[in-house]
Protein backbone atom coordinates (compact mmCIF):
# COMPACT_ATOMS: atom_id res chain seq x y z
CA UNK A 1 5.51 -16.69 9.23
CA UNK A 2 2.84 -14.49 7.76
CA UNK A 3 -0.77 -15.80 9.32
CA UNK A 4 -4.23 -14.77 7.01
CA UNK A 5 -6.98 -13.08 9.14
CA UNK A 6 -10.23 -14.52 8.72
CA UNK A 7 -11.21 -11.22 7.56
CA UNK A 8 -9.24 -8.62 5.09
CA UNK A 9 -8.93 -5.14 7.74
CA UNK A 10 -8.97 -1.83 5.99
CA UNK A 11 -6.29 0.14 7.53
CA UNK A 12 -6.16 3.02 4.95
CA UNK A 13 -8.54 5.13 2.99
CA UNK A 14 -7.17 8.11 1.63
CA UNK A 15 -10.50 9.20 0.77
CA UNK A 16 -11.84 9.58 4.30
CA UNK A 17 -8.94 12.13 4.54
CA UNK A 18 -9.85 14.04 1.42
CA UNK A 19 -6.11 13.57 0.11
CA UNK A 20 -4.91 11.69 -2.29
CA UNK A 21 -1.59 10.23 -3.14
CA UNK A 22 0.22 12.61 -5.14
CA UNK A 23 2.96 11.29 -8.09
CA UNK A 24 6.40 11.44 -6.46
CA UNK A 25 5.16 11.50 -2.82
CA UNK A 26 5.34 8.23 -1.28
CA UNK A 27 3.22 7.33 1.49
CA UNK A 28 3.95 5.84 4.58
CA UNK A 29 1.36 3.45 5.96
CA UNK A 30 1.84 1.64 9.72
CA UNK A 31 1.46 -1.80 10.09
CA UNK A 32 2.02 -4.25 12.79
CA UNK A 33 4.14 -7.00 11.51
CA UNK A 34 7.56 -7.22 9.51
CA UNK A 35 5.75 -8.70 6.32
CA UNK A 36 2.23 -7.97 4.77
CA UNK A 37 0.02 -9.29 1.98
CA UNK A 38 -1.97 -5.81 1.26
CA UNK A 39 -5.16 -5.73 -1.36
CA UNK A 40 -4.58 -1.98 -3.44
CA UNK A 41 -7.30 -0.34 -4.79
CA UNK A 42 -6.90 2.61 -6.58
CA UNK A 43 -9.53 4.95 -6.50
CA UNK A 44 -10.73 8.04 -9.27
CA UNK A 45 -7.43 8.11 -10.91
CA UNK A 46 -6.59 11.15 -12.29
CA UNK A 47 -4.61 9.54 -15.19
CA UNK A 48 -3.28 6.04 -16.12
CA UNK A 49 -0.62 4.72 -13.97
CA UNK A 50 0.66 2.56 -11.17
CA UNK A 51 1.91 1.71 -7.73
CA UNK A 52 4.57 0.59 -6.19
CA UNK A 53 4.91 -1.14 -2.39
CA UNK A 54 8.08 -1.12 -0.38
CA UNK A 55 9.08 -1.29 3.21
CA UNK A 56 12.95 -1.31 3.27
CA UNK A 57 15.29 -0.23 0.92
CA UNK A 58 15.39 1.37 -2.04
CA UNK A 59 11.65 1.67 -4.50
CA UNK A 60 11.09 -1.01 -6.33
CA UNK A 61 11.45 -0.89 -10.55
CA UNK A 62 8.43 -2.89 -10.29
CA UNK A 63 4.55 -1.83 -9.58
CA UNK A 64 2.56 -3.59 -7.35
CA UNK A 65 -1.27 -5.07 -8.70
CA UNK A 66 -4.02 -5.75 -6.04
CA UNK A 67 -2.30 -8.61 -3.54
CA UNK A 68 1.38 -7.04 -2.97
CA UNK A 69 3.46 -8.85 -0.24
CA UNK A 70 5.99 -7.12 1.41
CA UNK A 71 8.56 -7.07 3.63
CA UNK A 72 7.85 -3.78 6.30
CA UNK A 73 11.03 -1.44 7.44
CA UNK A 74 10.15 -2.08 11.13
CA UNK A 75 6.33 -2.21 10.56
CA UNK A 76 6.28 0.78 8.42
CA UNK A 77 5.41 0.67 4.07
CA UNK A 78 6.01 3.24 1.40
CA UNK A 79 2.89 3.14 -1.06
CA UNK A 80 3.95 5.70 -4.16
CA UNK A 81 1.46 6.37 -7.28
CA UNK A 82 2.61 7.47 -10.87
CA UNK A 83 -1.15 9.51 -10.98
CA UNK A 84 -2.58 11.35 -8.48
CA UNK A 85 -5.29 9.06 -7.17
CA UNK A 86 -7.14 7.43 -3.76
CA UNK A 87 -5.89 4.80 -2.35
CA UNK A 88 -7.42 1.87 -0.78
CA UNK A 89 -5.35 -0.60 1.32
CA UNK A 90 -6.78 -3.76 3.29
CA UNK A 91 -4.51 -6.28 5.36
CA UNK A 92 -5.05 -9.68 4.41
CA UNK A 93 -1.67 -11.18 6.04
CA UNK A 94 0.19 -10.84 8.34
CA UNK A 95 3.50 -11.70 10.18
């Protein structure tokens, strides 16, 4: 049962790091719950692409546009970019 906080929490910022997501290179973000509704923001893109969101399993086919839900492997997602670019993730739900 996924709950909505009463505020979105940003739990990632690649900028603050001074990395950015790399094409190929997926990225594994912690999160406390076995399902999420994430906001993604892509930030200074290098070039036009996408993301995809994933916990368990195999990638996706699919890319993933500003709310994504998904189901975490064991409180852990996979966030992948086609361009190198930030990324900006805030919690909205979760459960």
């Amino acid at each position: 049962n996924v709950k909505t906080l009463q505020r979105p929490e940003r739990i990632l910022d690649t900028r603050n790091a001074g990395v950015p997501l790399r094409p190929g290179r997926p990225l594994e973000v912690s999160i406390l719950g076995n399902e999420v509704v994430v906001n993604l923001t892509v930030v200074a893109p290098a070039s036009a692409g996408y993301l995809v969101a994933w916990g368990s399993g195999d990638r996706p086919a699919t890319s993933n546009v500003n709310l994504a839900r998904v189901m975490t492997d064991d409180g852990v997602m996979r966030v992948e970019s086609t361009a190198t670019c930030h990324l900006v993730v805030d919690l909205q739900a979760a459960g």
